[in-house]
C-alpha atoms as a PDB file:
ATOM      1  CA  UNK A   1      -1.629  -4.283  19.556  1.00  0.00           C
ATOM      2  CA  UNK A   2      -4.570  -4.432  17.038  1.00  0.00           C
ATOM      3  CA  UNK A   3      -4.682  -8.310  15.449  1.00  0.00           C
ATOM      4  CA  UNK A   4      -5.217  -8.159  11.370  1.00  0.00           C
ATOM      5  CA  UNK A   5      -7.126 -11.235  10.044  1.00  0.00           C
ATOM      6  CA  UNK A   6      -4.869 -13.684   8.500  1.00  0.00           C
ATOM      7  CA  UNK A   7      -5.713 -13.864   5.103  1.00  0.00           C
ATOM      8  CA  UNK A   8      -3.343 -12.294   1.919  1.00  0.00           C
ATOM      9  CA  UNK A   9      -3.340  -9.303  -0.395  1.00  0.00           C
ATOM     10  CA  UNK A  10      -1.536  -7.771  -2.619  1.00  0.00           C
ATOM     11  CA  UNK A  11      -0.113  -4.789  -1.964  1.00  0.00           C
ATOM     12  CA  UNK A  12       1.183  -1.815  -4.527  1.00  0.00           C
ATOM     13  CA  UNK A  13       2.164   1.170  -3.309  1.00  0.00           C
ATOM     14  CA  UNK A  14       2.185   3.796  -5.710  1.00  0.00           C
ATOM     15  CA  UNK A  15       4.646   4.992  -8.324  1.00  0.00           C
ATOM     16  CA  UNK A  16       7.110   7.699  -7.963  1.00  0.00           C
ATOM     17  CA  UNK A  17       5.438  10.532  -6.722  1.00  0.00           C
ATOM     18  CA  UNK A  18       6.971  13.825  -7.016  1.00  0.00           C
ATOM     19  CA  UNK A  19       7.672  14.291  -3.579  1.00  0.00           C
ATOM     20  CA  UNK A  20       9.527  11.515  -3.749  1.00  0.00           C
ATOM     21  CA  UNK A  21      11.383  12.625  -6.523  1.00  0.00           C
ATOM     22  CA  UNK A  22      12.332  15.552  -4.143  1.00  0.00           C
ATOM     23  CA  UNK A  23      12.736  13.573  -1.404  1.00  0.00           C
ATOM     24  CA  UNK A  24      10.122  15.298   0.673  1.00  0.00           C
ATOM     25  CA  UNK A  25       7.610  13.789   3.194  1.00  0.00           C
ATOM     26  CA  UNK A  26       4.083  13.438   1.474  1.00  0.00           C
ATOM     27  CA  UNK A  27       1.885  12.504   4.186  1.00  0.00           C
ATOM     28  CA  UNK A  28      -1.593  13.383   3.115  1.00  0.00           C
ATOM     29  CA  UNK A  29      -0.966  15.997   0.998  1.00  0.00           C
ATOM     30  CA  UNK A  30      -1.673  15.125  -2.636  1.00  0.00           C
ATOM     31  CA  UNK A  31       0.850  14.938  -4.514  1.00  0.00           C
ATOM     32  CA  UNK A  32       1.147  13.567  -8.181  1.00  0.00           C
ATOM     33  CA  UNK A  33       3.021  10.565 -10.138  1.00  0.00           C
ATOM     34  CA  UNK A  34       6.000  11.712 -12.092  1.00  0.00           C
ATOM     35  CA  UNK A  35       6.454  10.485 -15.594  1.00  0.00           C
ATOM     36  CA  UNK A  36       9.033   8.047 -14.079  1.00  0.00           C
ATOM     37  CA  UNK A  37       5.981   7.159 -11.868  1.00  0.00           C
ATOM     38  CA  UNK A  38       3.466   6.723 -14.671  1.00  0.00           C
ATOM     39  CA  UNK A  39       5.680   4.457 -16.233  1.00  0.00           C
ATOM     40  CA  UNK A  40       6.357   2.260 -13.141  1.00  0.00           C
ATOM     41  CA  UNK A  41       2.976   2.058 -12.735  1.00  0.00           C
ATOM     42  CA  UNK A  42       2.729   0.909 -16.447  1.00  0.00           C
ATOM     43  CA  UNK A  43       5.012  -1.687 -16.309  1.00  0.00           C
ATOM     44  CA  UNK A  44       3.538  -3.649 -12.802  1.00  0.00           C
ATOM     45  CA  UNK A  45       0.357  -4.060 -15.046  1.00  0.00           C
ATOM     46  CA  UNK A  46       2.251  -7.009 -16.962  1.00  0.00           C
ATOM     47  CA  UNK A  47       1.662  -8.814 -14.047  1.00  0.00           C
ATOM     48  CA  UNK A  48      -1.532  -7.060 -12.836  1.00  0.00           C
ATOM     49  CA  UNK A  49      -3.648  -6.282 -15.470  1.00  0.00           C
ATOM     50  CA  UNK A  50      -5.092  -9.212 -16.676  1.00  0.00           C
ATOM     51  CA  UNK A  51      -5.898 -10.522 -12.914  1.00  0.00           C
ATOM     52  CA  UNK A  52     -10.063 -10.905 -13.078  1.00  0.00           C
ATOM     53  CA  UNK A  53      -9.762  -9.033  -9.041  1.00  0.00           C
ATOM     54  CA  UNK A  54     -11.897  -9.665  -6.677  1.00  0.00           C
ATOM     55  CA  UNK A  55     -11.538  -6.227  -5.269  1.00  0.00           C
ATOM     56  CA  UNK A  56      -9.113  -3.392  -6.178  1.00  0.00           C
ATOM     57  CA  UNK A  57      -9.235  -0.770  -3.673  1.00  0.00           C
ATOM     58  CA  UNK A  58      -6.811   2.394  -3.360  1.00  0.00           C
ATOM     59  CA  UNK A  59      -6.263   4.845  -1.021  1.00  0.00           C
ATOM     60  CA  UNK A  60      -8.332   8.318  -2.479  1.00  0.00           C
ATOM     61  CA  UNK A  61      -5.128  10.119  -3.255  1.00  0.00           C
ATOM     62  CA  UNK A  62      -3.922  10.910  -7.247  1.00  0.00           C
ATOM     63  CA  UNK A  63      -0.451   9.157  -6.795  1.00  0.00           C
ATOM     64  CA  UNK A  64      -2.521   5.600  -5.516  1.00  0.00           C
ATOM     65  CA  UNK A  65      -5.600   5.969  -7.362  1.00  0.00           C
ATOM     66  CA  UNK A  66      -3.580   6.801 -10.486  1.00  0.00           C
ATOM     67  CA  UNK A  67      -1.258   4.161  -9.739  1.00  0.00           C
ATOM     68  CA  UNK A  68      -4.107   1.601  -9.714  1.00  0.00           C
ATOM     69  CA  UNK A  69      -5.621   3.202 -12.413  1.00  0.00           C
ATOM     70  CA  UNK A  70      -2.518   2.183 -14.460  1.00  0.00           C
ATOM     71  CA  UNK A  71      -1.425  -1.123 -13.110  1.00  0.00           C
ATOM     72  CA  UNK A  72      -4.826  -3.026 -13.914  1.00  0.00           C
ATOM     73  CA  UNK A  73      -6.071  -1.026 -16.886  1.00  0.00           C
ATOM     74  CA  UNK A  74      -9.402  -0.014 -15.133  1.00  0.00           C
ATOM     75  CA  UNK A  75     -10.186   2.298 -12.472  1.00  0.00           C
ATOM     76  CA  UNK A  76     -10.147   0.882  -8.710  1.00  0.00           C
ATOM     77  CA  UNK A  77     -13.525  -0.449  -7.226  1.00  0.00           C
ATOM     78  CA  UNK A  78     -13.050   2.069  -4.550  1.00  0.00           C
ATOM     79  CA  UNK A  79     -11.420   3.947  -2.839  1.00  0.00           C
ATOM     80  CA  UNK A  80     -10.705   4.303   0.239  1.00  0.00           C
ATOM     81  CA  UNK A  81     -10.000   7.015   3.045  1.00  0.00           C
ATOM     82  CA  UNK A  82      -8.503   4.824   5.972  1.00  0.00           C
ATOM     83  CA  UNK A  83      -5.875   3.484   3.207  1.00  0.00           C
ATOM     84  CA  UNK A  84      -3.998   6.853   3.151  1.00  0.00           C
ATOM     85  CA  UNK A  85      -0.694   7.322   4.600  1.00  0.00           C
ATOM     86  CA  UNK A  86      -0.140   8.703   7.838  1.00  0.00           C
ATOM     87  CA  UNK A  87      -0.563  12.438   8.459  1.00  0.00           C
ATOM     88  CA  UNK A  88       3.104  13.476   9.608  1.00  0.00           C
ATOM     89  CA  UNK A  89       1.679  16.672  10.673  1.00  0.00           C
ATOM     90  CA  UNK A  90       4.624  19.395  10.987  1.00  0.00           C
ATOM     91  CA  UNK A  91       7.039  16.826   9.098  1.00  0.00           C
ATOM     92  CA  UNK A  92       4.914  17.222   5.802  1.00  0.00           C
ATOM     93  CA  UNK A  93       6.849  18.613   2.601  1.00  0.00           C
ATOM     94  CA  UNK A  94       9.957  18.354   4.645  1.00  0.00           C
ATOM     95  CA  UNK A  95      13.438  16.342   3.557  1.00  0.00           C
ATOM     96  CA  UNK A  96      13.061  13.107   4.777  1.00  0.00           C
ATOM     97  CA  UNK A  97      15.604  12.598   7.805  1.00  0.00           C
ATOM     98  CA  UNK A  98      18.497   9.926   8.084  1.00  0.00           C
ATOM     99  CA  UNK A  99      16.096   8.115  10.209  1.00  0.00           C
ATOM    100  CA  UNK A 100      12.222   8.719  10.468  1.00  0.00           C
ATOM    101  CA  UNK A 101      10.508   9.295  13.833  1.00  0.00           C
ATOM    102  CA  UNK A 102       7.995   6.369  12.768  1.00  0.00           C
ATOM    103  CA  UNK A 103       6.988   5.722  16.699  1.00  0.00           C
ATOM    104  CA  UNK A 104       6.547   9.717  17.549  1.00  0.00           C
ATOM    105  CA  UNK A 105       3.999  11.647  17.121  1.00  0.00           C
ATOM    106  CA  UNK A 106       4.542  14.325  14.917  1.00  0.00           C
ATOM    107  CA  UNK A 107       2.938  18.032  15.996  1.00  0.00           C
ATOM    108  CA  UNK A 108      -0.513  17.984  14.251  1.00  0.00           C
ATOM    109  CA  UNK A 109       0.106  14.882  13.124  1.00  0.00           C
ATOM    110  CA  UNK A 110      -1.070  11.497  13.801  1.00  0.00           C
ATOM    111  CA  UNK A 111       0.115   9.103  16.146  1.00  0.00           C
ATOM    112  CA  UNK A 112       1.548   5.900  15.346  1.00  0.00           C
ATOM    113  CA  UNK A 113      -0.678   4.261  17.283  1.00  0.00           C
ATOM    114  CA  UNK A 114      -3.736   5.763  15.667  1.00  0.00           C
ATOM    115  CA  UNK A 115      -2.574   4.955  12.371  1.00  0.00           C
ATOM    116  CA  UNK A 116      -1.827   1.544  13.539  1.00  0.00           C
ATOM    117  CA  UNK A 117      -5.586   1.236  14.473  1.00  0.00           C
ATOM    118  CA  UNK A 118      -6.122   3.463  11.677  1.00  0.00           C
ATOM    119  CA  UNK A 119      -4.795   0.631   8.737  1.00  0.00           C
ATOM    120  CA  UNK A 120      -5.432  -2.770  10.599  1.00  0.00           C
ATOM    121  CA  UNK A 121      -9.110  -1.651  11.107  1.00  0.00           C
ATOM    122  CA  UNK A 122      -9.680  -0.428   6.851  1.00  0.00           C
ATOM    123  CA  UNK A 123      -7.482  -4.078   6.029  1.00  0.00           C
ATOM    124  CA  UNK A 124     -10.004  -6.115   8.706  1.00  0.00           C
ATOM    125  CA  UNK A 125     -12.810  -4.901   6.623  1.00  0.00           C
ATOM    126  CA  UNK A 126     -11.962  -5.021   3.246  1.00  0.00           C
ATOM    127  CA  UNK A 127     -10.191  -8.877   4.095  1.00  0.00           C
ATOM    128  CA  UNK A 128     -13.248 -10.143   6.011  1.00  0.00           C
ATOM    129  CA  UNK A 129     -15.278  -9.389   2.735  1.00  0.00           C
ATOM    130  CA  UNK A 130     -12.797 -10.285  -0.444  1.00  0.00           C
ATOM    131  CA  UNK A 131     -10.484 -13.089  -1.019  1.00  0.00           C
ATOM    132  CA  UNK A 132      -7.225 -11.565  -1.943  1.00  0.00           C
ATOM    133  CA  UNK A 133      -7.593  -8.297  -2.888  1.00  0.00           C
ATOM    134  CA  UNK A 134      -5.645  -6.127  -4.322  1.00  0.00           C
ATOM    135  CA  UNK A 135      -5.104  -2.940  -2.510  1.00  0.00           C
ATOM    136  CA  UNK A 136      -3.034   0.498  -3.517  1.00  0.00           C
ATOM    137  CA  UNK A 137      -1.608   3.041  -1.153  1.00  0.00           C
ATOM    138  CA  UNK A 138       1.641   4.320   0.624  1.00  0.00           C
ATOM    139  CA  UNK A 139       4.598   2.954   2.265  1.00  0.00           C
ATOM    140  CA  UNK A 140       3.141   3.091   5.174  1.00  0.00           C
ATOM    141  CA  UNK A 141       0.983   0.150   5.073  1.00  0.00           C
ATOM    142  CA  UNK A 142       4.002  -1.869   5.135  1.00  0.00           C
ATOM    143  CA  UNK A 143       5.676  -0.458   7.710  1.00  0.00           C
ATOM    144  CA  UNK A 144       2.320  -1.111   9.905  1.00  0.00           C
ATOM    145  CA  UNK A 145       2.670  -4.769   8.881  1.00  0.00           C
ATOM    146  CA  UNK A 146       6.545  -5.009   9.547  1.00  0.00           C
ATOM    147  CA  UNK A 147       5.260  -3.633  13.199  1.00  0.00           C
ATOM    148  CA  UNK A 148       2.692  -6.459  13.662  1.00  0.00           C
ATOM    149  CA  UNK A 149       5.264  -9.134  12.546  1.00  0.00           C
ATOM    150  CA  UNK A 150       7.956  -7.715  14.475  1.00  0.00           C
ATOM    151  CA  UNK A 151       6.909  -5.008  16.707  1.00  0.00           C
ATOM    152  CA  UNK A 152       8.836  -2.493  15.068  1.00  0.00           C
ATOM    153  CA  UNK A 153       8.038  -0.450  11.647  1.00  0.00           C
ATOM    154  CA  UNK A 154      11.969  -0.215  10.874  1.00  0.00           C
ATOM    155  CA  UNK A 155      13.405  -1.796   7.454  1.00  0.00           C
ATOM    156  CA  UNK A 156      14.108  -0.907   3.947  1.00  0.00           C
ATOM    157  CA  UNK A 157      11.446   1.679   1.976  1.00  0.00           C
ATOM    158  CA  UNK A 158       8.890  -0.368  -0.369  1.00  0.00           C
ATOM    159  CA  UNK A 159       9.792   0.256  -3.584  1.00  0.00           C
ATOM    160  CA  UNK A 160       7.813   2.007  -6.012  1.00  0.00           C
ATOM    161  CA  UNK A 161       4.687   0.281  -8.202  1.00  0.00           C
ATOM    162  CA  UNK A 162       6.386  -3.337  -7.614  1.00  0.00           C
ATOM    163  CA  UNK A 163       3.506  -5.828  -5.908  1.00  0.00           C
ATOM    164  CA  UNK A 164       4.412  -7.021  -3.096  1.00  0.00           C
ATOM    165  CA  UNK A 165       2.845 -10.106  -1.389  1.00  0.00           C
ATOM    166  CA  UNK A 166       1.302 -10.185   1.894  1.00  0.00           C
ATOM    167  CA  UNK A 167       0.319 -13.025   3.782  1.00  0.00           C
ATOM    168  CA  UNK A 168      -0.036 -15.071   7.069  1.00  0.00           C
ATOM    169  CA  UNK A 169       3.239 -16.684   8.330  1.00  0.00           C
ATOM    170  CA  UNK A 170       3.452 -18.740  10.652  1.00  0.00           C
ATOM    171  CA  UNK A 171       0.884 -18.480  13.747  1.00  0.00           C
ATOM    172  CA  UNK A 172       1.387 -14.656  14.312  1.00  0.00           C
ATOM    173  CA  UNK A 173       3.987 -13.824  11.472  1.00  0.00           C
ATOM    174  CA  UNK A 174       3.749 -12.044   8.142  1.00  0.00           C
ATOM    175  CA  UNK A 175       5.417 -12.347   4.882  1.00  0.00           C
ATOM    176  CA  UNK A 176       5.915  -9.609   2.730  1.00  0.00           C
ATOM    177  CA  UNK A 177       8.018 -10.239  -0.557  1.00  0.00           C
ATOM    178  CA  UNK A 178       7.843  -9.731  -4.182  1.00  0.00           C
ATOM    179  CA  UNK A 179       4.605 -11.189  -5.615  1.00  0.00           C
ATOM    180  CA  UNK A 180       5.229 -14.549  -8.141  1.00  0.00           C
ATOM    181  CA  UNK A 181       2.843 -15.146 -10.341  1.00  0.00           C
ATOM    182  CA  UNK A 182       1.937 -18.498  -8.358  1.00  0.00           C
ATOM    183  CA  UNK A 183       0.899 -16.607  -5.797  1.00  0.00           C
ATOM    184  CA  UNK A 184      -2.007 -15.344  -7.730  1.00  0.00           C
ATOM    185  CA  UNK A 185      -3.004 -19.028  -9.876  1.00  0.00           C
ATOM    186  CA  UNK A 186      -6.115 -19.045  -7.882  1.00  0.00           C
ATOM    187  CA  UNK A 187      -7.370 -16.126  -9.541  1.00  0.00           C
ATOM    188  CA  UNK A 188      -9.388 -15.899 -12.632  1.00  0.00           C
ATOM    189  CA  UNK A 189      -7.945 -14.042 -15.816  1.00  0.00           C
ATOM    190  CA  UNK A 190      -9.923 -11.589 -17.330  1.00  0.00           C
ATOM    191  CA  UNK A 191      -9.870 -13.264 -20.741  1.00  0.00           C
ATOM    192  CA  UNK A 192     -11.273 -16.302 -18.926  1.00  0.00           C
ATOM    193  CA  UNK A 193     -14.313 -14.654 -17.598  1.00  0.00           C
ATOM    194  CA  UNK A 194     -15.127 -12.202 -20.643  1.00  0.00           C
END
């Protein structure tokens, strides 16, 4: 199993996106925020916006970058290609199932081992470089974190545009919860360096 360095982020996946407003499997394809979404979005900048980040990074497509877009006020360093979510190949733009196949691999999809490698290696090199970033993208993430702290991607969806906080645990665990505005104290303000 691929080892991410230990250091936090924050996470924020993005708003609702209208495939998940119809339920459907995303994937890759690119999809856009609903209005719900835009709003969501909107509303995790209270806590957000006014962080002086190191590094905000989001995965290239709309519903992320717009999503980071919103919840800082400023458009994202960068963005980046290894953030997206997993190519579900065959599954795309279908209902999402009672329970998802997260350990198959989908017909012209991607393995979940190759996305495995696929997130831990973009995370190794954004983390090696930034001290807590923050970092925009898809469900998926998580679930690749969940599998590295417990060896299995199973447990509740993320939800929408709330920032989550990711960070060692323990020798080999991870925590992921709400973020708490402590956790970011060691972080300028942007009204503190303008």
């Amino acid at each position: 199993m691929p080892e991410l360095i230990r250091r936090p982020f924050v996470f924020l996946r993005h708003g609702q996106s209208t495939s998940n407003l119809n339920r459907r499997i995303a994937g890759q394809r690119d999809v856009p925020l609903t209005a719900q979404g835009e709003r969501e979005a909107r509303q995790a900048s209270a806590l957000l916006g006014d962080v002086a980040w190191p590094l905000i990074v989001a995965s290239p497509l709309e519903r992320a970058r717009r999503t980071a877009e919103l919840a800082t006020g400023r458009a994202p360093h960068c963005l980046v290609g290894g953030l997206k979510e997993r190519h579900w190949g065959e599954h795309e733009e279908q209902l999402i199932p009672e329970t998802m196949p997260y350990l198959l691999s989908p017909k012209g999809g991607e393995s979940w081992a190759d996305f495995v490698t696929r997130i831990v290696a973009t995370l190794n090199a954004l983390l090696v470089e930034h001290e807590t970033p923050l970092i925009v993208g898809h469900s998926g993430l998580i679930r690749v974190i969940r599998y590295l702290d417990s060896g299995s991607p199973e447990g509740p969806r993320t939800d929408n545009a709330v920032p989550q906080w990711v960070a060692p645990h323990g020798t080999r665990g991870w925590e992921i919860r709400p973020l708490r505005e402590p956790d970011m104290a060691h972080l300028p303000r942007l009204s503190t360096t303008t």
